[in-house]
Structures are given as C-alpha cells and as structure tokens.
Protein backbone atom coordinates (compact mmCIF):
# COMPACT_ATOMS: atom_id res chain seq x y z
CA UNK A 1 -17.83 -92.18 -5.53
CA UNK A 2 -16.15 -90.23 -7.36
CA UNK A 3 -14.02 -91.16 -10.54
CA UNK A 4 -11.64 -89.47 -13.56
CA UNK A 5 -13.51 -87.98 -16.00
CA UNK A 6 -13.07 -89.54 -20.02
CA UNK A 7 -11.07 -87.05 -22.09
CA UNK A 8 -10.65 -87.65 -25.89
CA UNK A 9 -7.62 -89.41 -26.65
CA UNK A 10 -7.54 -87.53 -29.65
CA UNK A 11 -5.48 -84.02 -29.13
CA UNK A 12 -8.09 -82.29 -31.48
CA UNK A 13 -10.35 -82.55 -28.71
CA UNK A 14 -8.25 -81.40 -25.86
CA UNK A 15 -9.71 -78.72 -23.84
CA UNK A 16 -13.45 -79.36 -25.60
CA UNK A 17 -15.84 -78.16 -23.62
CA UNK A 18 -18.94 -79.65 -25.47
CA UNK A 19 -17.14 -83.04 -24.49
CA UNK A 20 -16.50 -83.03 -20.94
CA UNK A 21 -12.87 -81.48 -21.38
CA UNK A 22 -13.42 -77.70 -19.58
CA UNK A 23 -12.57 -75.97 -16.92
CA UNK A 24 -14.29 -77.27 -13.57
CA UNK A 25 -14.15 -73.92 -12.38
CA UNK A 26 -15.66 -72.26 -15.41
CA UNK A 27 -19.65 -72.61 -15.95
CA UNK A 28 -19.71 -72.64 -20.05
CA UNK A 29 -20.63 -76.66 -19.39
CA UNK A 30 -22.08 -79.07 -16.67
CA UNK A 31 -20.86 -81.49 -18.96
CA UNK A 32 -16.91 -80.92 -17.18
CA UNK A 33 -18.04 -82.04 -13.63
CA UNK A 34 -20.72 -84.68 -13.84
CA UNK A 35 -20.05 -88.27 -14.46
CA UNK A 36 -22.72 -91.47 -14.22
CA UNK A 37 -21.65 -94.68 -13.35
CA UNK A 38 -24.14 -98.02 -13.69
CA UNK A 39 -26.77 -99.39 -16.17
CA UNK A 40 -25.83 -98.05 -19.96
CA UNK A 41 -22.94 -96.14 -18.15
CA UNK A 42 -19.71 -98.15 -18.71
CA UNK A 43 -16.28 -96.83 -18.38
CA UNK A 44 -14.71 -95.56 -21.54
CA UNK A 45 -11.65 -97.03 -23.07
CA UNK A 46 -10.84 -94.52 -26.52
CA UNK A 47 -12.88 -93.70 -29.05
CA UNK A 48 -13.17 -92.96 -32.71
CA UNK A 49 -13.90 -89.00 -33.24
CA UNK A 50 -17.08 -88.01 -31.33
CA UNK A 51 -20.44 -87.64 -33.47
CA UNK A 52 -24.09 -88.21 -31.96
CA UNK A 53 -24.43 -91.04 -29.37
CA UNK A 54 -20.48 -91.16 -28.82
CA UNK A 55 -20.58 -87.95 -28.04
CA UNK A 56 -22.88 -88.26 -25.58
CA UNK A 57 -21.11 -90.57 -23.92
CA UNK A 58 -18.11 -88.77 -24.07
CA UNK A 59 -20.35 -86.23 -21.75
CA UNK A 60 -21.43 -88.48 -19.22
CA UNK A 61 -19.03 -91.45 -18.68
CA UNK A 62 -16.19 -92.24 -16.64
CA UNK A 63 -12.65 -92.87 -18.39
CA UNK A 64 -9.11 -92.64 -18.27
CA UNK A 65 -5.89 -93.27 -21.06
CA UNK A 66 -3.99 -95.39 -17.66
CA UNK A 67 -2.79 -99.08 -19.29
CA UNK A 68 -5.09 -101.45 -19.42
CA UNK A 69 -7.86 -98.22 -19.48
CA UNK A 70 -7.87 -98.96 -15.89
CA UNK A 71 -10.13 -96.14 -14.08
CA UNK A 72 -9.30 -94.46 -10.59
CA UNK A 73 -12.38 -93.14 -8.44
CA UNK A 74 -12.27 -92.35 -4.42
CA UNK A 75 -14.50 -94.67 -2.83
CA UNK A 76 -17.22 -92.99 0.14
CA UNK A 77 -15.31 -95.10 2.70
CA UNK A 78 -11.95 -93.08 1.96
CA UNK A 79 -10.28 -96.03 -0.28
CA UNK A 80 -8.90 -95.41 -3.92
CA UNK A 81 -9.20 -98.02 -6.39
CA UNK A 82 -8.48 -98.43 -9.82
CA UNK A 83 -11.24 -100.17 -11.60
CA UNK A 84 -11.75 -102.23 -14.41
CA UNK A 85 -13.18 -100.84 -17.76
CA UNK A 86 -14.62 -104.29 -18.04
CA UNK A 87 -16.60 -104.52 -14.94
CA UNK A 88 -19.82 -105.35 -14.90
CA UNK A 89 -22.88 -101.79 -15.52
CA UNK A 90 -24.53 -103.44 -12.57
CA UNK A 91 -21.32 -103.69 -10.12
CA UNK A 92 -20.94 -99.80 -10.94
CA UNK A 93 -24.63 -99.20 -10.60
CA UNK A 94 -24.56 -101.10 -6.74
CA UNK A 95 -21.05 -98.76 -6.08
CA UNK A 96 -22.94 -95.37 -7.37
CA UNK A 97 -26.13 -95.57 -4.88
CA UNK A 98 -25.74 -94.18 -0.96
CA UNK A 99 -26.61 -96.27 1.69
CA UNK A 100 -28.75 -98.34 0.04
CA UNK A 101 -28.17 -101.25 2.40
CA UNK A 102 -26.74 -103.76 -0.78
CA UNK A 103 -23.77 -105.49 -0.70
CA UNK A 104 -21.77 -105.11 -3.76
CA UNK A 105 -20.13 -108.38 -4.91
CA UNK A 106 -17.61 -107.79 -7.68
CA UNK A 107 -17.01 -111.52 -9.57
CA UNK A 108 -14.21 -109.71 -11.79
C-alpha cells in the first residue's frame, strides 16, 4: 500500500528534510520516501513542534492535513481509499503485509 506521507502542519517545517518533508528525488534523507503502517505506527493527525520521539514519528508515519485528518493510500488491488486516523494499529498492520493469506476485517 502505499499512503501520503505526514508533513508538519507547522510552515516552519515545510520543506524539512530531517522530518520527512524533502525531495523524493533527492538522496540527503530516506526519511522523504519511507512510511510504516501497523503496530506503534498510527496515522498522524498534527502535532506540537517536533523534538525526540515526535520527531521520530514525524519520520516514519503516515499523515495528511485532509478534514477529519482523513489519510489517502493506493491499495495493491488498484483501489484508493481514504482512511481513518482512528483505525485500529492492527487493521493497518493486516493492510501493510503481502499475501499473507489474512483477511482484514475493519470494525470502524
């Protein structure tokens, strides 16, 4: 799946390499092209300034500033879906993993 990446509300941050916000054409960071979805990976809603642990998630979490914080990723079976910020680490973990032969019941 693949999914918008979380960029800083916060126009200070804009274009912030060390959080996600680069080029993805432009090596200074893996930070700007990988996202995790699942267990301790929720998607973002904003955030106070990064510092430490919000930082890292800043690096490594989905996100979006869409109403409601909903999230858009492309589905492996060529759908598009906005998500939920709210739904459950393990629904996300069960949509992250390839063919692992689980069906993926989402109660929200």
């Amino acid at each position: 799946m693949a999914g918008e990446k979380f960029v800083h509300t916060n126009p200070v941050f804009y274009g912030d390499a060390s959080l996600g916000d680069g080029s993805f054409f432009n090596d200074d960071s893996n930070f700007t092209g990988v996202r995790m979805a699942g267990l301790g990976f929720s998607i973002l809603r904003g955030l106070p300034p990064p510092n430490g642990a919000q930082t890292e998630k800043i690096q490594n979490c989905f996100g979006s500033a869409h109403a409601n914080g909903i999230c858009q990723f492309a589905l492996a079976d060529g759908s598009a879906r906005g998500i939920n910020p709210d739904t459950a680490q393990s629904v996300l973990a069960g949509w992250s993993h390839i063919s692992d032969g689980v069906a993926v019941i989402d109660t929200d």
